[in-house]
C-alpha atoms as a PDB file:
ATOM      1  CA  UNK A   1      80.026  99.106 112.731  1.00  0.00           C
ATOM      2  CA  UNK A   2      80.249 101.978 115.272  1.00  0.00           C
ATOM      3  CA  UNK A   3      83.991 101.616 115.508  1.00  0.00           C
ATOM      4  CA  UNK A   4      83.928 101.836 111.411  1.00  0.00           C
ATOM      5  CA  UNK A   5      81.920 104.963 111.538  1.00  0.00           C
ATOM      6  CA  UNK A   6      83.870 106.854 114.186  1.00  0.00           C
ATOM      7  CA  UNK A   7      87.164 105.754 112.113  1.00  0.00           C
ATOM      8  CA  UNK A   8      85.601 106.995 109.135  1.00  0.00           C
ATOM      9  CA  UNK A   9      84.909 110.609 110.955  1.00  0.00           C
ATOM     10  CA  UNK A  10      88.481 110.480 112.532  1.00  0.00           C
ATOM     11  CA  UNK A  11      90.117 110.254 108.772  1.00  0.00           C
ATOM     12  CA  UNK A  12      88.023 113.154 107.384  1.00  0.00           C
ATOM     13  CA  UNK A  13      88.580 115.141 110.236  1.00  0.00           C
ATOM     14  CA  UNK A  14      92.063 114.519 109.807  1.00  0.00           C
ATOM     15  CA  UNK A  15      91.927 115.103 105.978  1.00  0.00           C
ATOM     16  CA  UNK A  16      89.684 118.372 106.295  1.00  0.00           C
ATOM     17  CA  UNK A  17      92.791 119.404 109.080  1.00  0.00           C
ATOM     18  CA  UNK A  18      95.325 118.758 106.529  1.00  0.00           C
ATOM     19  CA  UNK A  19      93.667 120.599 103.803  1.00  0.00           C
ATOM     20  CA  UNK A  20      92.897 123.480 106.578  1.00  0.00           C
ATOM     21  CA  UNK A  21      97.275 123.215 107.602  1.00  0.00           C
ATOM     22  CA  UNK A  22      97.710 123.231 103.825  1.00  0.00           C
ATOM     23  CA  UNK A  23      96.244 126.276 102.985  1.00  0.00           C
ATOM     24  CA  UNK A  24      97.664 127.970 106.224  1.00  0.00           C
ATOM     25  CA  UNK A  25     100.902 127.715 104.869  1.00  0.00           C
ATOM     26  CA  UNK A  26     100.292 128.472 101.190  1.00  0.00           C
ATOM     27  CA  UNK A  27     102.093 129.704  99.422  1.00  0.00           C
ATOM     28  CA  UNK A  28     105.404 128.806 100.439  1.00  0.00           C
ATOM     29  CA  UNK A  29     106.906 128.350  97.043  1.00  0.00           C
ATOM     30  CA  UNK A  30     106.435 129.481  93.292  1.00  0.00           C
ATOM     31  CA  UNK A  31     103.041 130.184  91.505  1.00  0.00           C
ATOM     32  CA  UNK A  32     103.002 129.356  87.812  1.00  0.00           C
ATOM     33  CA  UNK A  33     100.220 130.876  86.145  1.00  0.00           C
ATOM     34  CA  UNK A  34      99.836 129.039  82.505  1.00  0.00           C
ATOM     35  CA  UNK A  35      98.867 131.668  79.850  1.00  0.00           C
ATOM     36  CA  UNK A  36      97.483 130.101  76.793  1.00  0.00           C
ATOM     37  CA  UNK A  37      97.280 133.037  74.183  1.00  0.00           C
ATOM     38  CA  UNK A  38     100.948 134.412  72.312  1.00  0.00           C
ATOM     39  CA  UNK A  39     103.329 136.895  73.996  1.00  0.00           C
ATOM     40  CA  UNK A  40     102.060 140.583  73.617  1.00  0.00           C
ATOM     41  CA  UNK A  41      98.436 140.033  73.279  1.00  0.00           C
ATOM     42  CA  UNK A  42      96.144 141.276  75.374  1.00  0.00           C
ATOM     43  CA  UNK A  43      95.086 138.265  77.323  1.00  0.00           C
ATOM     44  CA  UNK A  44      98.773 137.950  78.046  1.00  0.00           C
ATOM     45  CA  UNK A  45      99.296 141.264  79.453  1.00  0.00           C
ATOM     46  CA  UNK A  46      96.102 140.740  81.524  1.00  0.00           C
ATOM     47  CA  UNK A  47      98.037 137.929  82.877  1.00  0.00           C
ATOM     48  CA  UNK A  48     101.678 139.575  83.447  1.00  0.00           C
ATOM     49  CA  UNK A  49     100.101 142.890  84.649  1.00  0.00           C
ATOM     50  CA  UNK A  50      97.824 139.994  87.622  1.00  0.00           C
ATOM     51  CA  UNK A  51     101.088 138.218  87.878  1.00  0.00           C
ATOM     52  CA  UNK A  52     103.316 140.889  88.682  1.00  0.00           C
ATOM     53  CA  UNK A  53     100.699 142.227  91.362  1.00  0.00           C
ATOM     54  CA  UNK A  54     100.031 138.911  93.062  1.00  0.00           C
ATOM     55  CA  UNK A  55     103.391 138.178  93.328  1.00  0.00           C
ATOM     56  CA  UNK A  56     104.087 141.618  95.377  1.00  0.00           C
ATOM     57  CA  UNK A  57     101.129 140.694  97.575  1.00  0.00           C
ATOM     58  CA  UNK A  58     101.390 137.024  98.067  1.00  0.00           C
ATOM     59  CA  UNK A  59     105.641 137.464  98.787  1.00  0.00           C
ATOM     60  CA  UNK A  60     105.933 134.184  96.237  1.00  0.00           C
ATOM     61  CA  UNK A  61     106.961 134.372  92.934  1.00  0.00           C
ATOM     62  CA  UNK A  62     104.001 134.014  90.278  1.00  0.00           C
ATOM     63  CA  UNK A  63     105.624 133.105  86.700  1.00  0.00           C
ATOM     64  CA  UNK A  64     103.864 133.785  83.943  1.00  0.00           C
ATOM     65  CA  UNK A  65     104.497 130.798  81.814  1.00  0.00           C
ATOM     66  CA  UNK A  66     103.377 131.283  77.753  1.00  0.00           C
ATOM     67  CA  UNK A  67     101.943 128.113  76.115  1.00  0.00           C
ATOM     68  CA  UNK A  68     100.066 129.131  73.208  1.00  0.00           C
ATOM     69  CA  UNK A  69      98.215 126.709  70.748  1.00  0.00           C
ATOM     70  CA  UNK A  70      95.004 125.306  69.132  1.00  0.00           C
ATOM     71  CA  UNK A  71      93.682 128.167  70.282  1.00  0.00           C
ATOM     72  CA  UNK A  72      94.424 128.793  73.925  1.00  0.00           C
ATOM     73  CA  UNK A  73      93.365 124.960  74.619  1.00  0.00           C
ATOM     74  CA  UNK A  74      96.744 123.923  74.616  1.00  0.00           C
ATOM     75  CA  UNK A  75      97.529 126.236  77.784  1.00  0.00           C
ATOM     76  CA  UNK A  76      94.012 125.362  79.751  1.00  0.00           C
ATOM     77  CA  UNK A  77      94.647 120.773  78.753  1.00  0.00           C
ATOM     78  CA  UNK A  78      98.232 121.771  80.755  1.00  0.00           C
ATOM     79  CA  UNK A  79      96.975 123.420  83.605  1.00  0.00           C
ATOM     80  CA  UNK A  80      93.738 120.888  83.819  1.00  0.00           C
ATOM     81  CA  UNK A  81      96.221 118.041  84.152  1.00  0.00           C
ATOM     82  CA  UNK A  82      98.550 119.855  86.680  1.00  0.00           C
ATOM     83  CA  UNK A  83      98.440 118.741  90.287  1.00  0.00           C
ATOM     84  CA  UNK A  84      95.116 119.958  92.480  1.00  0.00           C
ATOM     85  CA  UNK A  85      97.908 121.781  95.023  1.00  0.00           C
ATOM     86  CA  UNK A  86      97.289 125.596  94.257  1.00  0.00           C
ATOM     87  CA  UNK A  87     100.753 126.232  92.719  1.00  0.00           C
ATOM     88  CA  UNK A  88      99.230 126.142  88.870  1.00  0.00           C
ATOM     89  CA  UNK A  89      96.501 128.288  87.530  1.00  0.00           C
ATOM     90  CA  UNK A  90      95.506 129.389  84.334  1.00  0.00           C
ATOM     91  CA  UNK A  91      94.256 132.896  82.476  1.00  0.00           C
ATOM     92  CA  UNK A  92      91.498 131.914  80.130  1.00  0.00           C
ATOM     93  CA  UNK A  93      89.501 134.149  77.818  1.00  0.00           C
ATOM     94  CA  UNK A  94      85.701 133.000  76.616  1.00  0.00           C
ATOM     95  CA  UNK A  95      87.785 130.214  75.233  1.00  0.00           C
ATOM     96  CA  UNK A  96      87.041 128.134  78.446  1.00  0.00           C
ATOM     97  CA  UNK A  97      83.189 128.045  77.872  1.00  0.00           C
ATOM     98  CA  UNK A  98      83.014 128.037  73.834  1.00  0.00           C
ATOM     99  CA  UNK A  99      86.278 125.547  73.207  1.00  0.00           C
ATOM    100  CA  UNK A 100      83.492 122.324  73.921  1.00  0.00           C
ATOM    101  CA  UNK A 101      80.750 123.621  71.551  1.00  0.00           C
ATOM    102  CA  UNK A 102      83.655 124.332  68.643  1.00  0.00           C
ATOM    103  CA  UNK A 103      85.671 121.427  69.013  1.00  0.00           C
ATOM    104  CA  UNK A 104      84.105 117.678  68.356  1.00  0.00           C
ATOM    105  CA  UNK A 105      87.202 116.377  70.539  1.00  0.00           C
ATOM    106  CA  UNK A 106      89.598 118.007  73.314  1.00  0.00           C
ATOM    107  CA  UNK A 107      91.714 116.061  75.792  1.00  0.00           C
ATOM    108  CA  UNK A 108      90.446 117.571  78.403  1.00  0.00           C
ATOM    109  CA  UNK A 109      86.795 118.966  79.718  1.00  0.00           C
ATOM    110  CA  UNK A 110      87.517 122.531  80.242  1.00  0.00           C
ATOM    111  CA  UNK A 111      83.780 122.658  81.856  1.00  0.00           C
ATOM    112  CA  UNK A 112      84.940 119.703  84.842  1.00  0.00           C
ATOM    113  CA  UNK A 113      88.805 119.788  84.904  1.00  0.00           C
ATOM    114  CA  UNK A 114      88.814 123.424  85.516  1.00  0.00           C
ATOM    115  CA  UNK A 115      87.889 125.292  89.090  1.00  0.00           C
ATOM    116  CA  UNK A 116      87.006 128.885  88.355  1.00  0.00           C
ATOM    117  CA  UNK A 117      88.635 131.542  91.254  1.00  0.00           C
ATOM    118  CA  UNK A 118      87.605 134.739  89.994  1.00  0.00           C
ATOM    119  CA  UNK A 119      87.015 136.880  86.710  1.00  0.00           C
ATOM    120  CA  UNK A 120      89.501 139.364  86.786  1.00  0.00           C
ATOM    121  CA  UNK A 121      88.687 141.775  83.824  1.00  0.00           C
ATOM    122  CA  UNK A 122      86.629 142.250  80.142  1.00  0.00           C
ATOM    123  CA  UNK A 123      87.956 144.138  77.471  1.00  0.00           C
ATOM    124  CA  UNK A 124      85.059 145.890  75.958  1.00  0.00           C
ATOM    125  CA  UNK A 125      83.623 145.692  72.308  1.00  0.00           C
ATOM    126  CA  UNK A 126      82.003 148.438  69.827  1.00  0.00           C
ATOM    127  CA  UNK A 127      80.347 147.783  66.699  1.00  0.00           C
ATOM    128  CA  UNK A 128      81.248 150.107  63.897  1.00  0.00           C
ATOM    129  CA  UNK A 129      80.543 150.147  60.509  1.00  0.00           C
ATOM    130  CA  UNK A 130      82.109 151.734  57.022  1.00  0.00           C
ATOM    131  CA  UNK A 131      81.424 155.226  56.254  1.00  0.00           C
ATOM    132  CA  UNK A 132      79.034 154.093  53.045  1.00  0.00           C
ATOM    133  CA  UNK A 133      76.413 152.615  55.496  1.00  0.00           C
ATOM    134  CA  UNK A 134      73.555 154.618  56.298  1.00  0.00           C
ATOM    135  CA  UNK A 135      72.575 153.306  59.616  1.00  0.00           C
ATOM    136  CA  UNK A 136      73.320 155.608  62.657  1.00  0.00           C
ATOM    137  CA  UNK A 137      72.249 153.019  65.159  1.00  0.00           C
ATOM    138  CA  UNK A 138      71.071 149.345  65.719  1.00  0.00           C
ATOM    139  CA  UNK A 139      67.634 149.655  64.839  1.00  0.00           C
ATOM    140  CA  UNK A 140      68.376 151.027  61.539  1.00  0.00           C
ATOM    141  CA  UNK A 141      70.957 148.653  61.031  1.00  0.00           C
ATOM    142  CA  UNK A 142      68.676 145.675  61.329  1.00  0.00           C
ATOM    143  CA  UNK A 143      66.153 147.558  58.741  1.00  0.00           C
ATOM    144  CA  UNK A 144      68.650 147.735  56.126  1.00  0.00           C
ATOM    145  CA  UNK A 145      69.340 144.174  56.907  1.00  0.00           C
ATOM    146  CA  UNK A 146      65.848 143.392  56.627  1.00  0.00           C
ATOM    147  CA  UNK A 147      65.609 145.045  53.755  1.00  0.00           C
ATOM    148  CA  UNK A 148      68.276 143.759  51.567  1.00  0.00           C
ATOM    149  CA  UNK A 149      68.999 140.238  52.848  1.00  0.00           C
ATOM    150  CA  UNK A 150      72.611 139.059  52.203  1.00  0.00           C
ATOM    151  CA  UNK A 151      74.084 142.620  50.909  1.00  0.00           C
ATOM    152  CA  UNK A 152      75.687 143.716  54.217  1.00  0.00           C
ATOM    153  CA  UNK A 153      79.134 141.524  55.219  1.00  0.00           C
ATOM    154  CA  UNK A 154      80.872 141.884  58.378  1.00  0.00           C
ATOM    155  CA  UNK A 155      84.708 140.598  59.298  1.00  0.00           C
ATOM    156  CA  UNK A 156      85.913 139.002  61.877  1.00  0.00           C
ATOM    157  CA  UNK A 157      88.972 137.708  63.036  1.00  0.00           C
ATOM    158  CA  UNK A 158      88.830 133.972  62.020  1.00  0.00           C
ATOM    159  CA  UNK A 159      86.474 131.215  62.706  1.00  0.00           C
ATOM    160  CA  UNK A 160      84.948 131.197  66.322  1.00  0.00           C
ATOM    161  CA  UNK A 161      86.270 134.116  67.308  1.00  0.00           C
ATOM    162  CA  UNK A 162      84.602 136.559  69.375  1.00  0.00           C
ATOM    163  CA  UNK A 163      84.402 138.964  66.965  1.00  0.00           C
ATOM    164  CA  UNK A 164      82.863 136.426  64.815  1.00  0.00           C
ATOM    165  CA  UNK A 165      80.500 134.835  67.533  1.00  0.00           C
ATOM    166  CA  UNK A 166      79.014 138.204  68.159  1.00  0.00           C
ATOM    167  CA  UNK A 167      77.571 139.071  64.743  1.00  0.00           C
ATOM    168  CA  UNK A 168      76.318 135.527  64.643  1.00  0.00           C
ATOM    169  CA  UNK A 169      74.682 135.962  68.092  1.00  0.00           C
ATOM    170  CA  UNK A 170      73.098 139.276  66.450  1.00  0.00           C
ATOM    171  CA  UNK A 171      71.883 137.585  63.139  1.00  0.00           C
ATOM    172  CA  UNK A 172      70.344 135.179  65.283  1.00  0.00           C
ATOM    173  CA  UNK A 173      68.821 137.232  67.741  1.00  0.00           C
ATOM    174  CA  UNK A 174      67.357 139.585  64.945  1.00  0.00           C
ATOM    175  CA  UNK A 175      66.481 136.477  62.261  1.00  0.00           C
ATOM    176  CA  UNK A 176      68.758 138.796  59.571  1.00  0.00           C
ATOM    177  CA  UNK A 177      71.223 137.715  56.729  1.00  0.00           C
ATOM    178  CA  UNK A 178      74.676 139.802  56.822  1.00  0.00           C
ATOM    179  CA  UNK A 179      77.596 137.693  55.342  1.00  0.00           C
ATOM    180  CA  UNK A 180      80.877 136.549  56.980  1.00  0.00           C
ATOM    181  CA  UNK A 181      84.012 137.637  55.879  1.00  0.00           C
ATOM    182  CA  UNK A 182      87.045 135.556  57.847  1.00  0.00           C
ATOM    183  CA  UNK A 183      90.301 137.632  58.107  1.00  0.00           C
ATOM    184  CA  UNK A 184      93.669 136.395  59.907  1.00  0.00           C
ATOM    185  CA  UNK A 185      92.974 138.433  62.834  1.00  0.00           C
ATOM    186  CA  UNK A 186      90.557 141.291  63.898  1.00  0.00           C
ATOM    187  CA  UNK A 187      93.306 144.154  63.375  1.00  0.00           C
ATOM    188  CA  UNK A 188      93.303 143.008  59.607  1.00  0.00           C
ATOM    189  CA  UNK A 189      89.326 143.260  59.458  1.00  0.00           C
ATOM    190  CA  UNK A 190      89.387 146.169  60.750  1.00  0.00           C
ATOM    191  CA  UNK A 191      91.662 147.517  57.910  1.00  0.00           C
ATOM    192  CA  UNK A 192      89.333 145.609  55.430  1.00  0.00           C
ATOM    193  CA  UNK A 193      86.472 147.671  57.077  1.00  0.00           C
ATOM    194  CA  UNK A 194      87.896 151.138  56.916  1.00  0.00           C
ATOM    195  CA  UNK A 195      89.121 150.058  53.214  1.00  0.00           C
ATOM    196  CA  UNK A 196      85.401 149.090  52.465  1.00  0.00           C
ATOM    197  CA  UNK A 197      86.123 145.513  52.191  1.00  0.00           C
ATOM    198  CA  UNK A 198      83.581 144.474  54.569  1.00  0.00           C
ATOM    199  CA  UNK A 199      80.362 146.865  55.921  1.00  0.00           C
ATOM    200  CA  UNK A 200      81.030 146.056  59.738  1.00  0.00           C
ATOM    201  CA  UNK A 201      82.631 144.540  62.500  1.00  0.00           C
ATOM    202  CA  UNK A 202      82.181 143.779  66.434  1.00  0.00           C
ATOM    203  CA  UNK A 203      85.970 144.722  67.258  1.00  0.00           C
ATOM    204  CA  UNK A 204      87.625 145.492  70.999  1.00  0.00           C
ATOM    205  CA  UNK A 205      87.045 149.634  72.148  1.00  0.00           C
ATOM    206  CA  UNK A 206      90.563 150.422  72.152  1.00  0.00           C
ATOM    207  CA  UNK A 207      90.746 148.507  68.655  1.00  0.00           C
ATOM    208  CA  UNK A 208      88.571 150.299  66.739  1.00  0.00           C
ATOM    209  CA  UNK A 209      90.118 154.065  68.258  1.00  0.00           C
ATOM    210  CA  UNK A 210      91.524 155.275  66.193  1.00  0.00           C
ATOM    211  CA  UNK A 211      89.750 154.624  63.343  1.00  0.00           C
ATOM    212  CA  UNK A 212      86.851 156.063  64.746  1.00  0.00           C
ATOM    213  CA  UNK A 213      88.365 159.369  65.425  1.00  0.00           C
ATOM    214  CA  UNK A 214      90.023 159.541  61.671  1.00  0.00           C
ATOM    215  CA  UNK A 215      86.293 158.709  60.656  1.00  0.00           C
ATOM    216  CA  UNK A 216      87.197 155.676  58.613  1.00  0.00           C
ATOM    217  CA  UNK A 217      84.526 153.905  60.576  1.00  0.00           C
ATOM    218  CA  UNK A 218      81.226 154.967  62.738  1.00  0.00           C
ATOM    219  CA  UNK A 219      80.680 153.378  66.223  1.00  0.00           C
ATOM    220  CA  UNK A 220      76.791 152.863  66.159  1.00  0.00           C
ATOM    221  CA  UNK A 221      76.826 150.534  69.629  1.00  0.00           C
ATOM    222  CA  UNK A 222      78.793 149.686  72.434  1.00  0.00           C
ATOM    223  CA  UNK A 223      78.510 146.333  73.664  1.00  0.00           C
ATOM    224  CA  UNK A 224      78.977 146.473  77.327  1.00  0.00           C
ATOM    225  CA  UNK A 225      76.598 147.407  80.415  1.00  0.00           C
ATOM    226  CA  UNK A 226      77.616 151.218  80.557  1.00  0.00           C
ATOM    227  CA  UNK A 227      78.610 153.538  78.169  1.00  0.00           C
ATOM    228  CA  UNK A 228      82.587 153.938  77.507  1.00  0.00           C
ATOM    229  CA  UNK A 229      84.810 157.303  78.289  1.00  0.00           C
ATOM    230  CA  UNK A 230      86.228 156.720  75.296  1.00  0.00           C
ATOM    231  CA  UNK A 231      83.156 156.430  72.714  1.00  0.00           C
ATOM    232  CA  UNK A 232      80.712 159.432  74.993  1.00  0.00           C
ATOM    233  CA  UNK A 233      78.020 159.906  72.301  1.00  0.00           C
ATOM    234  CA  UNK A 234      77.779 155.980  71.618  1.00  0.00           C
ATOM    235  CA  UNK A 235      75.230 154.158  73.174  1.00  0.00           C
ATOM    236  CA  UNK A 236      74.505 150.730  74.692  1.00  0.00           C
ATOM    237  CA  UNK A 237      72.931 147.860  72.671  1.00  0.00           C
ATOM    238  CA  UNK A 238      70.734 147.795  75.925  1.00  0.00           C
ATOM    239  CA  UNK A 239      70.040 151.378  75.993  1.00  0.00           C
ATOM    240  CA  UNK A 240      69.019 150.998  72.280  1.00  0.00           C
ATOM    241  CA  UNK A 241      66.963 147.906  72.865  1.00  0.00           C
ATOM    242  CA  UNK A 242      68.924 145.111  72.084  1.00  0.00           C
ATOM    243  CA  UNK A 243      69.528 143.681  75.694  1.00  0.00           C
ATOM    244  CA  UNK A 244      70.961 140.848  74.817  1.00  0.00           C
ATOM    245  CA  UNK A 245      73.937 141.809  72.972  1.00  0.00           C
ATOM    246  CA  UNK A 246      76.151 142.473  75.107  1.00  0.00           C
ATOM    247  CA  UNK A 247      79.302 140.735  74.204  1.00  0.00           C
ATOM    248  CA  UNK A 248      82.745 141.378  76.092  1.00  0.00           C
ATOM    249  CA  UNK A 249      86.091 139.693  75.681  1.00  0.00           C
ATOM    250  CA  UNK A 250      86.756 138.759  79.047  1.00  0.00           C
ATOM    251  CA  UNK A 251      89.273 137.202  81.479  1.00  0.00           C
ATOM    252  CA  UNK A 252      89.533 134.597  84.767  1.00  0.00           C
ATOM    253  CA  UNK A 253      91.928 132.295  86.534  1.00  0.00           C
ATOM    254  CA  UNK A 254      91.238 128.910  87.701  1.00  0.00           C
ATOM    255  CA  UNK A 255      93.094 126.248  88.744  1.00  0.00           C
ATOM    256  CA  UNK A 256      92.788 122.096  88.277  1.00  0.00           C
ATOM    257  CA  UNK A 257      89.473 121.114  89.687  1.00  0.00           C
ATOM    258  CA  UNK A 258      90.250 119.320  93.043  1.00  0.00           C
ATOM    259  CA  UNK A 259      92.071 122.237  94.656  1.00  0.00           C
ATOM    260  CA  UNK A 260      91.555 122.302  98.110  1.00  0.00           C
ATOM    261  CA  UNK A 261      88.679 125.382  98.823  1.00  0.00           C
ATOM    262  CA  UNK A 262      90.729 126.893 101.295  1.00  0.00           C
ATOM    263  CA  UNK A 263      93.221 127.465  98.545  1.00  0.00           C
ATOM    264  CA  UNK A 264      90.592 129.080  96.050  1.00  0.00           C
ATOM    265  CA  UNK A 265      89.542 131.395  98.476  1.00  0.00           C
ATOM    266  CA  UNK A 266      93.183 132.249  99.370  1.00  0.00           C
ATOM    267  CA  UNK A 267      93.672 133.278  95.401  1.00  0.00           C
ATOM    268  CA  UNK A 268      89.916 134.752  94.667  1.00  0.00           C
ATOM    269  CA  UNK A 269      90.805 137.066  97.833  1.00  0.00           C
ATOM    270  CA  UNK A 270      94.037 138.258  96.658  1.00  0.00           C
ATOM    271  CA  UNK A 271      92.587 138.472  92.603  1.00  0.00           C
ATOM    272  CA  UNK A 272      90.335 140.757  94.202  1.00  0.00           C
ATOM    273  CA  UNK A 273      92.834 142.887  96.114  1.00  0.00           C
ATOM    274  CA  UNK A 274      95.465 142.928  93.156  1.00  0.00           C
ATOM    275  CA  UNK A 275      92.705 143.986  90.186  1.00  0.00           C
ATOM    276  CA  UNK A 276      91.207 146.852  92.567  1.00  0.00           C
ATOM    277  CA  UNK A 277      94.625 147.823  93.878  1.00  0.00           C
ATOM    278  CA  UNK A 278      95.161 151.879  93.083  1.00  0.00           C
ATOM    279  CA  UNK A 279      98.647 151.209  90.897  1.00  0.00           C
ATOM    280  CA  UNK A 280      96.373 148.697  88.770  1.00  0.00           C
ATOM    281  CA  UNK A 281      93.909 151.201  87.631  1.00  0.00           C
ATOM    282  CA  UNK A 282      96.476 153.268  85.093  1.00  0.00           C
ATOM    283  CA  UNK A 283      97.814 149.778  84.064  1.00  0.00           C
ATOM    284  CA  UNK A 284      94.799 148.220  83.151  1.00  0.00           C
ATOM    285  CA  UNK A 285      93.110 151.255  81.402  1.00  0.00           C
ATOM    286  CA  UNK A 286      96.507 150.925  79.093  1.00  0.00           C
ATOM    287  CA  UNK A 287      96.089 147.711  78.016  1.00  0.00           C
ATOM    288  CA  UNK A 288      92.343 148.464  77.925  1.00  0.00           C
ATOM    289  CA  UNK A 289      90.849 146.394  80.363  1.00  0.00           C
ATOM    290  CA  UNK A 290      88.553 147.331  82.494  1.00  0.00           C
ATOM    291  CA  UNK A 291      89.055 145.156  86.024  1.00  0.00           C
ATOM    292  CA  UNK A 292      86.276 143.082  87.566  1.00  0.00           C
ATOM    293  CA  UNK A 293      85.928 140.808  90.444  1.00  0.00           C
ATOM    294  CA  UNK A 294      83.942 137.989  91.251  1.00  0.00           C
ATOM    295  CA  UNK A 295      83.230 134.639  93.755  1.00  0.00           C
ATOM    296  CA  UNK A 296      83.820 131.098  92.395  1.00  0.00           C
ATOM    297  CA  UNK A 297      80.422 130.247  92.095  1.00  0.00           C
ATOM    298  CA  UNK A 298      79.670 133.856  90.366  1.00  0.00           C
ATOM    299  CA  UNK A 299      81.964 132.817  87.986  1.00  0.00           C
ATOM    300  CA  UNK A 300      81.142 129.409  87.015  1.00  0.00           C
ATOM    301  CA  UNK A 301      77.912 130.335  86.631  1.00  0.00           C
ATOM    302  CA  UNK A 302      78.698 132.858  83.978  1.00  0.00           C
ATOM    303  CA  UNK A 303      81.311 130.501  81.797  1.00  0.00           C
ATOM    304  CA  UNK A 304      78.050 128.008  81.906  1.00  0.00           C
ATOM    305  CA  UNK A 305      75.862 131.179  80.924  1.00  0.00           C
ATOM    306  CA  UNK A 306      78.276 132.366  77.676  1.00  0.00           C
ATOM    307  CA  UNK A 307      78.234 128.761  76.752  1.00  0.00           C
ATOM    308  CA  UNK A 308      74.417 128.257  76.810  1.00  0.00           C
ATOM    309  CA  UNK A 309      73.609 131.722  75.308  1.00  0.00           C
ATOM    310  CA  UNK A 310      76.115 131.109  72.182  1.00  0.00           C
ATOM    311  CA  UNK A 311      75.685 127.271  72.028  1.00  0.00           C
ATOM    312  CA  UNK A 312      72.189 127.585  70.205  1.00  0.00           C
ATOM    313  CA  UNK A 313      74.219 130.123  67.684  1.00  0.00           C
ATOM    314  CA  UNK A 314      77.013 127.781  67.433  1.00  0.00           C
ATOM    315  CA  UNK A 315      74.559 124.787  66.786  1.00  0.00           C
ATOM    316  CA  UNK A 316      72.349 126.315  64.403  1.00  0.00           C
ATOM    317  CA  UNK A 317      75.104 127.848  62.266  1.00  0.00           C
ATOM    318  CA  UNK A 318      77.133 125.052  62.139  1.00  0.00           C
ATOM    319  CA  UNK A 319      79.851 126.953  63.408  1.00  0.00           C
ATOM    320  CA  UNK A 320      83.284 124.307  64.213  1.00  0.00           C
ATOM    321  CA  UNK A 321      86.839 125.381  64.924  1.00  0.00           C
ATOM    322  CA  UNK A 322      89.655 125.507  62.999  1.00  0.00           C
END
């Protein structure tokens, strides 16, 4: 038995050496990082603009490789069944922790076959509503809400989007009745809002811009942890209260579960050094994006905390995906 043990000890020595020689050598050939959303959006130039700067760094090629569908869960079922060797990984979006409480069946568990390396950025959201309503902030949105159950409507960008989660998350939080109003995409609801279509919408900053300065809509919140350059006078929904509403559109890479650690350290390190790198800054703030950084563990615990905070909203407003 003592001869089985020490065997036993010899072979995961030996395996935890190989792993170790592995990741010494990484990477020694091409990187393809999987991007589930269409060309030009902006989860794909997130993923060019980390790309690009990884590859510099790393002296490998990282190829961005576009495979859009169902949602982004055709891109995150290809990289989950890729080999565990550190040479796929995959941008997701908020995708990654709502896709299991939208869909009844997926071939593939993005919570299990998934290893999160790092968050990498958040595009951040602003609630603005049409000109006609009264309500300067979130307080006296909710009153009017109160007030006349049902008569406000807000749009979103189709059915378990963001920008239709976060009103839902908002309605739940506050026990009010606003209507949905589905568009084909959150730049169309955003035209139905400053055409008074719709009385509001949870929409990305840079979005909403310009309509906010030509005063077709009013920014009455900003749904992120600090105020934004670009919307001074706007507040938080903390500052104003509502702590629990902030909602971000935001971005990570992670790789098939079963990549060696030494590997996923390799990549969180260099995620880090690429999304803080000077040259990034300018890029980013183009696209919109404001760059963050995180460990593994940081970051599986926050995929597992956006899908607990919006599964009860999900549940309870029977909410599936199309």
């Amino acid at each position: 038995m003592g001869k089985n043990v020490g065997a036993l000890v010899c072979m995961v020595c030996a395996m935890s050496g190989a792993e170790h020689a592995l990741a010494q050598s990484y990477p020694s050939k091409t990187i393809r990082m999987v991007m589930p959303f269409p060309p030009g959006g902006p989860t794909d130039i997130v993923g060019r603009l980390v790309a690009q700067k990884l590859s510099e760094q790393i002296g490998q090629s990282v190829v961005a490789d576009s495979r859009p569908g169902a949602s982004g869960n055709v891109g995150l079922e290809i990289a989950s069944k890729a080999p565990a060797d550190g040479y796929t990984i995959v941008l997701s979006s908020p995708v990654i922790a709502l896709s299991p409480l939208l869909y009844g069946k997926l071939n593939y568990d993005p919570w299990k076959d998934l290893a999160p390396i790092a968050l990498v950025g958040a595009v951040r959201n602003v609630l603005v509503v049409h000109p006609s309503v009264p309500a300067k902030d979130l307080k006296e949105l909710v009153a009017i809400a109160r007030k006349q159950p049902g008569r406000l409507s807000y749009g979103s960008g189709g059915i378990g989007t963001t920008t239709h989660l976060a009103p839902e998350l908002f309605k739940s939080l506050e026990k009010i009745d606003i209507l949905h109003v589905p568009y084909k995409g959150s730049g169309l609801a955003l035209i139905g809002l400053a055409s008074g279509q719709v009385d509001m919408e949870v929409v990305a900053a840079p979005v909403a811009l310009g309509q906010v300065q030509s005063k077709r809509v009013r920014a009455i919140a900003v749904l992120s942890p600090e105020r934004l350059a670009d919307y001074p006078g706007v507040a938080t929904t903390r500052e104003q209260g509502f702590a629990n509403f902030e909602i971000s559109v935001w971005y990570g890479i992670l790789a098939p579960t079963g990549t060696p650690r030494d590997i996923i350290n390799r990549l969180n390190a260099e995620l880090a050094k690429a999304v803080q790198a000077p040259d990034m800054k300018p890029r980013f703030a183009q696209a919109g994006v404001e760059p963050l950084t995180s460990t593994p563990e940081e970051f599986g615990r926050f995929i597992q905390s956006e899908a607990a905070r919006f599964g009860k909203v999900i549940k309870d407003a029977g909410i599936r995906g199309e």
